[in-house]
C-alpha atoms as a PDB file:
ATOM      1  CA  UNK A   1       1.582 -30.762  42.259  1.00  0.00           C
ATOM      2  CA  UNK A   2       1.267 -30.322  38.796  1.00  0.00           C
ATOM      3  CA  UNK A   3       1.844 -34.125  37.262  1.00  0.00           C
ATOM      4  CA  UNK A   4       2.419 -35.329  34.022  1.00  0.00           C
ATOM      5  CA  UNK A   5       2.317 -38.919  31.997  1.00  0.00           C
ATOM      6  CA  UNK A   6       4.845 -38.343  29.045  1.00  0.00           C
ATOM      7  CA  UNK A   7       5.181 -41.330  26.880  1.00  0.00           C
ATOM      8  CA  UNK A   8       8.226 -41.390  24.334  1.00  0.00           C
ATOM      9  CA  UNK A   9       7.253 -42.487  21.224  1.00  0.00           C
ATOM     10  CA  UNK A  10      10.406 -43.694  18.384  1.00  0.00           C
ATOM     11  CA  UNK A  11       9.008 -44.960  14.769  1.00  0.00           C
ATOM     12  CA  UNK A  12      11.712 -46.830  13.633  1.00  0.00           C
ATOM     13  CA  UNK A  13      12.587 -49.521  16.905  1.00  0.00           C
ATOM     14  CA  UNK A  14      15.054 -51.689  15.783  1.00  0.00           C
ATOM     15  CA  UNK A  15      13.953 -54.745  17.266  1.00  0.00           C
ATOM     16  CA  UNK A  16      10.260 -54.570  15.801  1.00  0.00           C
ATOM     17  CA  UNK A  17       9.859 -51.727  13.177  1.00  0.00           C
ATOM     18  CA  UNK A  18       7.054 -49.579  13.752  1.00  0.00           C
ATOM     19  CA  UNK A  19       5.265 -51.281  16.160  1.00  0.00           C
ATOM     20  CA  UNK A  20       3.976 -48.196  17.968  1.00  0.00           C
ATOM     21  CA  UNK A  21       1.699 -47.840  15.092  1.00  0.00           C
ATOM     22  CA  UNK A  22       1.049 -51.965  14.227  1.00  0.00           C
ATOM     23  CA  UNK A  23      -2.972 -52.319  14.675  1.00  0.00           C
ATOM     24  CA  UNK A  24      -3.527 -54.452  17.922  1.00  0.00           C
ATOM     25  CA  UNK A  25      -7.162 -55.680  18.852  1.00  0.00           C
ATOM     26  CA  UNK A  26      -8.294 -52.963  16.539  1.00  0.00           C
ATOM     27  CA  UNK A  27      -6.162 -50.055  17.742  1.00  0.00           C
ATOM     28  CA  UNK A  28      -2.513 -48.677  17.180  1.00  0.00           C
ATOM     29  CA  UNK A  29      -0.605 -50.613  19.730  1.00  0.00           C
ATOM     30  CA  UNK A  30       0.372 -46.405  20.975  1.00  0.00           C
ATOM     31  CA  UNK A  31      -3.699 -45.816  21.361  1.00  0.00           C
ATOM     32  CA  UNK A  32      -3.920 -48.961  24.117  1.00  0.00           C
ATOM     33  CA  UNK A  33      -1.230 -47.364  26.140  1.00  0.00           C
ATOM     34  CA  UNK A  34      -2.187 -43.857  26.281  1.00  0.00           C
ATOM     35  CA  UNK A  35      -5.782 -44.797  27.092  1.00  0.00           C
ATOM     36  CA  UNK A  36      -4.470 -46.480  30.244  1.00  0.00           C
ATOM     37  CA  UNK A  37      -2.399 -43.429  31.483  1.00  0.00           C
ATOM     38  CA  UNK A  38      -5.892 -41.376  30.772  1.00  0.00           C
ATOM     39  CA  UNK A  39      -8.100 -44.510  32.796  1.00  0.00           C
ATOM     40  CA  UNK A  40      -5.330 -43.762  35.594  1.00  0.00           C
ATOM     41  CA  UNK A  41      -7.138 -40.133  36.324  1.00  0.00           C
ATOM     42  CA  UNK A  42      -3.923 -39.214  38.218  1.00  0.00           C
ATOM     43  CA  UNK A  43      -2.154 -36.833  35.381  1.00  0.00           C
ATOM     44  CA  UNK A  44      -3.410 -33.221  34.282  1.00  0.00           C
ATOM     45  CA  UNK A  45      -2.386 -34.253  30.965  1.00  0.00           C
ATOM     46  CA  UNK A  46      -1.001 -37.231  29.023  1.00  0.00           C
ATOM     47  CA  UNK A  47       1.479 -36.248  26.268  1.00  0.00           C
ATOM     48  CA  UNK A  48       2.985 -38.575  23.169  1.00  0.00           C
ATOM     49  CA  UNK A  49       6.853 -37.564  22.634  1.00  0.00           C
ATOM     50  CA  UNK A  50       7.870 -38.503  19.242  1.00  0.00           C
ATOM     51  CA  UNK A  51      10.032 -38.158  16.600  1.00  0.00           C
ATOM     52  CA  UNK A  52       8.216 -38.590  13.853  1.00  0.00           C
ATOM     53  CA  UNK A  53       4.801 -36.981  12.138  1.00  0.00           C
ATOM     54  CA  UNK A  54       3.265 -40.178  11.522  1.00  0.00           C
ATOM     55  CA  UNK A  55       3.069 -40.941  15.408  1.00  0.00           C
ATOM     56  CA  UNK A  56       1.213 -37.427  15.293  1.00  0.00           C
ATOM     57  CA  UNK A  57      -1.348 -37.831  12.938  1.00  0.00           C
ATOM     58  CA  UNK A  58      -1.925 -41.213  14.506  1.00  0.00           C
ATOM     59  CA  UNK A  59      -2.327 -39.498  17.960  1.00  0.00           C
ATOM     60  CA  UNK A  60      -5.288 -37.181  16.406  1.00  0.00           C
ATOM     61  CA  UNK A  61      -7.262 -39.654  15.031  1.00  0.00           C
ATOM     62  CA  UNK A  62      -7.789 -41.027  18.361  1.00  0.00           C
ATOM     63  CA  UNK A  63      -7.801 -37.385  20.136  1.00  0.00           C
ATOM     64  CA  UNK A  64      -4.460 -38.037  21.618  1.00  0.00           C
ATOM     65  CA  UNK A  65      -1.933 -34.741  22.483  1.00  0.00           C
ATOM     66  CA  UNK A  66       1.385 -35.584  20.745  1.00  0.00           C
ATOM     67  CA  UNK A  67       4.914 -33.470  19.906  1.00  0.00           C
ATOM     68  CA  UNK A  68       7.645 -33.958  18.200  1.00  0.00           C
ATOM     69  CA  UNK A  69      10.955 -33.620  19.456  1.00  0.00           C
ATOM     70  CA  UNK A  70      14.369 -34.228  17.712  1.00  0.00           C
ATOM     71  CA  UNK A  71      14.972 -37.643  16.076  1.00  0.00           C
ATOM     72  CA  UNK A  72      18.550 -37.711  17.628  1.00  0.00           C
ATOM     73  CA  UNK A  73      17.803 -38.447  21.257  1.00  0.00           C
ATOM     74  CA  UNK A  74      19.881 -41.511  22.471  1.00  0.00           C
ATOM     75  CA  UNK A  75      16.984 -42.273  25.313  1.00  0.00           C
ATOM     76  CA  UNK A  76      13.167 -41.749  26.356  1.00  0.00           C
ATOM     77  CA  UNK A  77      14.242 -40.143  29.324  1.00  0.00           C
ATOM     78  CA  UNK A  78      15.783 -37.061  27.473  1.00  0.00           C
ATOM     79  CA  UNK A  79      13.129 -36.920  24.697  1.00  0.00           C
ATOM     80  CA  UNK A  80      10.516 -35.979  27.127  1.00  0.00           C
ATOM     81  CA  UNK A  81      12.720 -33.551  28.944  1.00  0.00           C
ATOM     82  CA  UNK A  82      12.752 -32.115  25.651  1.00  0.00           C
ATOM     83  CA  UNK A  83       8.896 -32.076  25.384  1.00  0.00           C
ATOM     84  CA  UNK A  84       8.240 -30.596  28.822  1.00  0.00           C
ATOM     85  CA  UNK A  85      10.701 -28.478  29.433  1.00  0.00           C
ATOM     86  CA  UNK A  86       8.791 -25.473  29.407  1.00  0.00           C
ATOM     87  CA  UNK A  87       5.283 -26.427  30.085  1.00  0.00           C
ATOM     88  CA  UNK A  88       5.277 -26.702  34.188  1.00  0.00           C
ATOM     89  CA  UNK A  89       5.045 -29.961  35.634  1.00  0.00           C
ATOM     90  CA  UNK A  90       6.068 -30.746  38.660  1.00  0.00           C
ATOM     91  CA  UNK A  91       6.134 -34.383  38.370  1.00  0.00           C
ATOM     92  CA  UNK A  92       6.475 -36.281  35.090  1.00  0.00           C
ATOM     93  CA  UNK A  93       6.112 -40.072  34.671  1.00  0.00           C
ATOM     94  CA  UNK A  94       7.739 -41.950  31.845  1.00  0.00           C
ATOM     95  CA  UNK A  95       5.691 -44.690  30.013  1.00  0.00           C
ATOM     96  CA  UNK A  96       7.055 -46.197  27.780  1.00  0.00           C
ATOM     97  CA  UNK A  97       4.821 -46.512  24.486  1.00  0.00           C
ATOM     98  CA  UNK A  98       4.941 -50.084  24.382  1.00  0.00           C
ATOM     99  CA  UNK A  99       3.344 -51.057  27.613  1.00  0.00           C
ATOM    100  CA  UNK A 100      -0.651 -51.881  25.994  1.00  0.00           C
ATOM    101  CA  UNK A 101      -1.096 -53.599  29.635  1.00  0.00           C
ATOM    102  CA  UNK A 102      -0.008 -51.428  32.131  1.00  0.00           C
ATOM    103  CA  UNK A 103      -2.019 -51.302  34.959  1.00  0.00           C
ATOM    104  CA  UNK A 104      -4.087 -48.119  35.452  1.00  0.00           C
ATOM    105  CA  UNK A 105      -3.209 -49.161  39.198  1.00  0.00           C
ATOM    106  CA  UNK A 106       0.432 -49.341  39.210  1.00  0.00           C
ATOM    107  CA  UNK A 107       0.011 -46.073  37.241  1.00  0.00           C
ATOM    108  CA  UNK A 108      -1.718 -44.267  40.846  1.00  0.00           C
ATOM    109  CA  UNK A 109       0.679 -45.995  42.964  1.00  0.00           C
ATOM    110  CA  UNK A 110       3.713 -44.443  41.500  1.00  0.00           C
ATOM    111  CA  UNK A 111       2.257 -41.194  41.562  1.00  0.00           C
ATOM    112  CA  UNK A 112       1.261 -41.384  45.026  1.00  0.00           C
ATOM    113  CA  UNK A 113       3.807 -42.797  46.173  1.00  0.00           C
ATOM    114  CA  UNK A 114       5.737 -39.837  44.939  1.00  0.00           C
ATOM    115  CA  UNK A 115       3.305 -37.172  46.025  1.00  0.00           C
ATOM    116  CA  UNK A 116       3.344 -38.775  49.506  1.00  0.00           C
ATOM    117  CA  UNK A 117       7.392 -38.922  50.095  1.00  0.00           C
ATOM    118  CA  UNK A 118      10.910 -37.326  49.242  1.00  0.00           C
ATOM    119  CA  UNK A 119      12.080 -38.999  46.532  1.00  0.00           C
ATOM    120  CA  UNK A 120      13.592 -37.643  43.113  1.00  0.00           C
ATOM    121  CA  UNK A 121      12.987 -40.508  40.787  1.00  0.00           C
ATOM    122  CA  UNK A 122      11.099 -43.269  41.426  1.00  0.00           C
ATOM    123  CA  UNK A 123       9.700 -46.838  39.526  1.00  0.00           C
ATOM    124  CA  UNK A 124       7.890 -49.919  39.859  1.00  0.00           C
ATOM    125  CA  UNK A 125       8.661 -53.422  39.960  1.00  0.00           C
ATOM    126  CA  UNK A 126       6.838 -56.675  40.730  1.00  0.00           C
ATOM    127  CA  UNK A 127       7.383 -60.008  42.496  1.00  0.00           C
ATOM    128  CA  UNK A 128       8.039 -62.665  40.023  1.00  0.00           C
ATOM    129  CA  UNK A 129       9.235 -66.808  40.168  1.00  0.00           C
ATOM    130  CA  UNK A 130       9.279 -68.101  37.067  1.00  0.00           C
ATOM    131  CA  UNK A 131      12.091 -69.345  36.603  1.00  0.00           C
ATOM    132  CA  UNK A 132      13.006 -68.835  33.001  1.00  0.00           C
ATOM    133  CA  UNK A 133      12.229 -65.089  33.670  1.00  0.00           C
ATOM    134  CA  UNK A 134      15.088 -64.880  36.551  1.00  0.00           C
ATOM    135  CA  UNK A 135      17.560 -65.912  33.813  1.00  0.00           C
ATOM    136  CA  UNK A 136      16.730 -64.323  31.000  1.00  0.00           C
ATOM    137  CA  UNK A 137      18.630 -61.113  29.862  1.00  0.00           C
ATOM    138  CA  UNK A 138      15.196 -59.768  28.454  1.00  0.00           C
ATOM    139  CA  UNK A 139      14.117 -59.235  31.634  1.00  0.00           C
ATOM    140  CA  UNK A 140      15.523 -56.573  34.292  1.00  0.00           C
ATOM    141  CA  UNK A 141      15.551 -57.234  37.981  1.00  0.00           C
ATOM    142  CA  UNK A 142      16.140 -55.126  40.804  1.00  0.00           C
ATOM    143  CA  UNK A 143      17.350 -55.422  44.454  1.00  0.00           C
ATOM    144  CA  UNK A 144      16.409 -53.253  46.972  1.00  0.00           C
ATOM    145  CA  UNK A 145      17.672 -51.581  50.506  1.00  0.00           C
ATOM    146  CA  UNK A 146      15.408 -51.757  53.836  1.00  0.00           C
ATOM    147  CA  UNK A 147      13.692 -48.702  52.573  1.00  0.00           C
ATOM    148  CA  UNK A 148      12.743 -49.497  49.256  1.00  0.00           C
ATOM    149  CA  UNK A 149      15.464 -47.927  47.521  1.00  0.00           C
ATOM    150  CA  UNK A 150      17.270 -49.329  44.171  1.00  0.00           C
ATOM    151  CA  UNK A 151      20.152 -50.868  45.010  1.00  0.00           C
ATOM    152  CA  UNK A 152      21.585 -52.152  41.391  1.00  0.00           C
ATOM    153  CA  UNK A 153      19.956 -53.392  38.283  1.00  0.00           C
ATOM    154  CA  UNK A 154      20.468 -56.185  36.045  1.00  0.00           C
ATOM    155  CA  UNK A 155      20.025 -58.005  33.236  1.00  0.00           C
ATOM    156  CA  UNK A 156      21.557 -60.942  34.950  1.00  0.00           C
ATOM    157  CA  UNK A 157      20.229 -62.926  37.521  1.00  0.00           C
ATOM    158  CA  UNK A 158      19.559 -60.996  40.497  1.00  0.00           C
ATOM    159  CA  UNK A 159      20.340 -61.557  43.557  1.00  0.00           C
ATOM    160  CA  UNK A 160      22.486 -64.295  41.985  1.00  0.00           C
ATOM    161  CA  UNK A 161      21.815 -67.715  44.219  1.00  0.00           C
ATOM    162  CA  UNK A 162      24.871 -69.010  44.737  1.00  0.00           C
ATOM    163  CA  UNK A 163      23.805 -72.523  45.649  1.00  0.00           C
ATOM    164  CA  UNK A 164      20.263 -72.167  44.254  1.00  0.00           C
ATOM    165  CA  UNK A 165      18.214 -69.816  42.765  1.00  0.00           C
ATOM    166  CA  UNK A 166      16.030 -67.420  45.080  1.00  0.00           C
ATOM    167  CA  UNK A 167      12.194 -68.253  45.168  1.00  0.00           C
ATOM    168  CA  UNK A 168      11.347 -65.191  43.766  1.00  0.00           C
ATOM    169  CA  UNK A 169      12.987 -62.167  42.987  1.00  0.00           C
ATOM    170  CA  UNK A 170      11.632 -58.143  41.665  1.00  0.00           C
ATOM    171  CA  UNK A 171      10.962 -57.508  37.893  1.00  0.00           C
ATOM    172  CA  UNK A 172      11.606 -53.995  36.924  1.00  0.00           C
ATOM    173  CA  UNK A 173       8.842 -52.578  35.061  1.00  0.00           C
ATOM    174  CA  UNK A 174      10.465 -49.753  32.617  1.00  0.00           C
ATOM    175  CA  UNK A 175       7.999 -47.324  34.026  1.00  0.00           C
ATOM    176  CA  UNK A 176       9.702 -44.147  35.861  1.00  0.00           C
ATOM    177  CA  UNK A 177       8.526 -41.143  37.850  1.00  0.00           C
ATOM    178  CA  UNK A 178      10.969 -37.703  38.238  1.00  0.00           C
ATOM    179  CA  UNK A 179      10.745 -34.629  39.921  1.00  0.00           C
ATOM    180  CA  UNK A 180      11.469 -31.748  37.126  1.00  0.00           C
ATOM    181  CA  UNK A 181      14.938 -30.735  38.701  1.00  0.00           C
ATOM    182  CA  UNK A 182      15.997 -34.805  38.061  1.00  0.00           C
ATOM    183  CA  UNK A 183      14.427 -34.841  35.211  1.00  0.00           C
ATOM    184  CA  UNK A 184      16.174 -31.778  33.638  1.00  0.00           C
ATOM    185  CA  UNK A 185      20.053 -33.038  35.151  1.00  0.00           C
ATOM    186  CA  UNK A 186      19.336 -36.055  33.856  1.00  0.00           C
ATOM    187  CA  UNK A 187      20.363 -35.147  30.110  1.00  0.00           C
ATOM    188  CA  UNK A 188      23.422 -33.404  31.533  1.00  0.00           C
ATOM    189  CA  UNK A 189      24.969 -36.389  33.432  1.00  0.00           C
ATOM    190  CA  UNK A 190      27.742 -38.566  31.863  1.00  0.00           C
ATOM    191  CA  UNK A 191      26.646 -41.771  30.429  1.00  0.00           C
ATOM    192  CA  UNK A 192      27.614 -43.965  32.941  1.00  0.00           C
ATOM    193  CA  UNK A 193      30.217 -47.147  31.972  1.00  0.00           C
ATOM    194  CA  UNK A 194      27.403 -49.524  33.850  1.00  0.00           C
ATOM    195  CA  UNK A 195      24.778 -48.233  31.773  1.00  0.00           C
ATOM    196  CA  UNK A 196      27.350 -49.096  28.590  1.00  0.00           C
ATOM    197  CA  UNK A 197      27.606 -52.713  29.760  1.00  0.00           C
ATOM    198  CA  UNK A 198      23.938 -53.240  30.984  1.00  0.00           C
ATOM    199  CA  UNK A 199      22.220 -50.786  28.364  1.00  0.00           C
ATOM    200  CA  UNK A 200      20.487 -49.628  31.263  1.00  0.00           C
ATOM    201  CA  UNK A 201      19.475 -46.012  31.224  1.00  0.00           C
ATOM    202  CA  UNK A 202      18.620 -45.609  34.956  1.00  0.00           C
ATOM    203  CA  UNK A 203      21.683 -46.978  35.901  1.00  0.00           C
ATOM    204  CA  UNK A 204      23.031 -43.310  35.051  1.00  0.00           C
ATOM    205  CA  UNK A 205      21.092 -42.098  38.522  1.00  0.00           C
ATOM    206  CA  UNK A 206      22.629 -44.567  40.735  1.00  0.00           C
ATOM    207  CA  UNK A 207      26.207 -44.295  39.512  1.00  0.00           C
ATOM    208  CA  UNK A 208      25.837 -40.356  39.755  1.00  0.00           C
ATOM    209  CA  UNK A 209      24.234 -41.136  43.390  1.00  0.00           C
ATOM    210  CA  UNK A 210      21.007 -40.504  43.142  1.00  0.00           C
ATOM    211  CA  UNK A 211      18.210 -42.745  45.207  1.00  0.00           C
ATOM    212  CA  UNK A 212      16.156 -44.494  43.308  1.00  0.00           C
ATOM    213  CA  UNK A 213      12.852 -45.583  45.296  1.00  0.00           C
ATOM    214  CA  UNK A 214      11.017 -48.756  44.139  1.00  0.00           C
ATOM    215  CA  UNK A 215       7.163 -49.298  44.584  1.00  0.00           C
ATOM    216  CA  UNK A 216       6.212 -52.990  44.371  1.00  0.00           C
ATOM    217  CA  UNK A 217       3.181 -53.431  42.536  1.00  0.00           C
ATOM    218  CA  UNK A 218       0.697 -56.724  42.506  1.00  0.00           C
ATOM    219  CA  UNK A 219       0.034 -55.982  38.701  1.00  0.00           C
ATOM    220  CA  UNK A 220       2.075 -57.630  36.109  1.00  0.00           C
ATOM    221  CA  UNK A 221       2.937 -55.487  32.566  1.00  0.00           C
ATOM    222  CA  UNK A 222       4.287 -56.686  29.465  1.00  0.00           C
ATOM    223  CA  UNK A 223       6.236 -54.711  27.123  1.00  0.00           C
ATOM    224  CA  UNK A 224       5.937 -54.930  23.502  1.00  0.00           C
ATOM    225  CA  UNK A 225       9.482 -55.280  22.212  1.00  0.00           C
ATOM    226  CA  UNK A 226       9.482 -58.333  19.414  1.00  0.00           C
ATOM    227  CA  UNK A 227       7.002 -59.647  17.336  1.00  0.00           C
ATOM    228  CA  UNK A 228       6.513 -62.689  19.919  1.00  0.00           C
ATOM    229  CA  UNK A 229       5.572 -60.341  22.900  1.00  0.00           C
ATOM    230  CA  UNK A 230       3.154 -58.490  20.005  1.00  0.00           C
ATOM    231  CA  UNK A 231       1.309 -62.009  19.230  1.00  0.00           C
ATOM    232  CA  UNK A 232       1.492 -63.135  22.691  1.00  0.00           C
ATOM    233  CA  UNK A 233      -0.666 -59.387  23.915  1.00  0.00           C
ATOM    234  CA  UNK A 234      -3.014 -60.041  21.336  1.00  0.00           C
ATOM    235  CA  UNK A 235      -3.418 -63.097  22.208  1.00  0.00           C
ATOM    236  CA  UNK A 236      -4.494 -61.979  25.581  1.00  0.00           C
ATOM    237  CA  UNK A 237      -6.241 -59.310  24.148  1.00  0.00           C
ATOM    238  CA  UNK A 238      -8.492 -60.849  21.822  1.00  0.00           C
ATOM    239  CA  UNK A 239      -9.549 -63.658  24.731  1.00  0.00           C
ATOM    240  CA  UNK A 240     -10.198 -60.862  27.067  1.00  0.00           C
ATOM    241  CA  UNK A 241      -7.588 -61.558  29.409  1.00  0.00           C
ATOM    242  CA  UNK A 242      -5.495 -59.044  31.748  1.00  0.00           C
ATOM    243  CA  UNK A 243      -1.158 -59.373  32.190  1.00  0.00           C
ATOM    244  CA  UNK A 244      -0.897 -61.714  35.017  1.00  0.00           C
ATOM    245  CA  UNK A 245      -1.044 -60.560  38.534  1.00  0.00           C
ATOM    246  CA  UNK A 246       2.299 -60.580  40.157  1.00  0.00           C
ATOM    247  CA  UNK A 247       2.422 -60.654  43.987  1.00  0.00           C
ATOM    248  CA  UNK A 248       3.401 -63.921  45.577  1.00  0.00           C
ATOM    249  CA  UNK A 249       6.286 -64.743  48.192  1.00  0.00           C
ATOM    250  CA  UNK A 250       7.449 -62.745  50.903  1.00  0.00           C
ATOM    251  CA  UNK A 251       6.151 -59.093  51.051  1.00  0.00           C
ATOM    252  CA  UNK A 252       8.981 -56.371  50.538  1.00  0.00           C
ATOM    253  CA  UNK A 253       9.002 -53.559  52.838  1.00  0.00           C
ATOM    254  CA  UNK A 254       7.986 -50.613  50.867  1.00  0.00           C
ATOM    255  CA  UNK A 255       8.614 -47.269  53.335  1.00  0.00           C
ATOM    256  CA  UNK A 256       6.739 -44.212  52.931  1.00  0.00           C
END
């Protein structure tokens, strides 16, 4: 099965301007993340989707393989079906650019995972109990069936406690795995009114019925999306430390 780890790539982010390309521990912040899909050894080939020629040139100064694709894509999901449309894969992952921490790990198990079963698109996710996480909007949880599928996710707290907050609950990590055929319908499904109100992009599958299956991971990943999480990875990457390890509280059954 012909796999690919295709990692959308926009200059201009809103929320932090061009942080794909800010220098972090002596790298683009990009660099960091497409080393760890290579370290993963799982992919035939590891592929930058962008929009803009600066991403590019940055990409070749560190001997990374980058495209462009059109600057008018609404989400990552359709810029890389843009960028691999035509070249083969079987399997494509989606990672985002601003993960500098992702696991090499987690990387394997959502490959396998998808190699090893049925599923059309698959993700990760990881136990977590801090508290402050659980009700913050920043951060998207997921709830799952008996056999590891998605049931809903949300920026709210989730599953809401009704008389007290759960112990733990599942952290999505933004980091997706599609067969080709999924991949390729995705673009023509309607955006879906849940994804409107949660600004949600896989939200799209499940309203349009598609399973999504969930692989929970020990290893903890934090996306780069303000200028806090930027000082807070350098942070941990100038004292030589990893994202925290996830993986406390009850074990969720993850079926084959």
């Amino acid at each position: 099965m012909r796999t690919a780890c295709v990692i959308p790539a926009r200059l201009d982010s809103v929320r932090l301007p061009r942080k794909v390309l800010l220098p972090l521990a002596g790298k683009p912040l990009i660099q960091h993340t497409f080393e760890k899909a290579v370290q993963a050894a799982c992919f035939n080939r590891v592929i930058i989707a962008c929009d803009d020629g600066a991403i590019v040139k940055a990409a070749e100064q560190f001997d990374g393989e980058a495209v462009l694709t059109s600057k008018h894509h609404e989400s990552g999901t359709s810029r890389i079906a843009e960028a691999v449309e035509k070249l083969g894969f079987d399997l494509i992952v989606n990672l985002q650019a601003d993960e500098p921490l992702v696991h090499p790990e987690s990387l394997r198990q959502l490959v396998d995972g998808m190699k090893a079963g049925h599923a059309m698109v698959g993700t990760l996710a990881t136990k977590n109990s801090v508290k402050t996480d659980y009700q913050s909007p920043n951060v998207v949880k997921v709830v799952l069936d008996h056999e590891g599928n998605a049931l809903y996710f949300s920026r709210a707290p989730l599953p809401f406690g009704r008389d007290q907050a759960p112990d733990n609950f599942l952290k999505h990590l933004g980091i997706y795995a599609y067969r080709f055929d999924a991949l390729m319908q995705f673009s023509r499904l309607k955006v879906s009114p849940l994804e409107n109100i949660e600004k949600l992009e896989q939200l799209r599958f499940l309203w349009n019925g598609y399973k999504i299956r969930v692989w929970v991971t020990p290893h903890e990943s934090i996306g780069v999306d303000t200028q806090a999480d930027f000082d807070r990875v350098e942070s941990m990457m100038k004292s030589g430390s990893k994202a925290p390890s996830a993986g406390y509280g009850e074990e969720v059954r993850r079926a084959n």
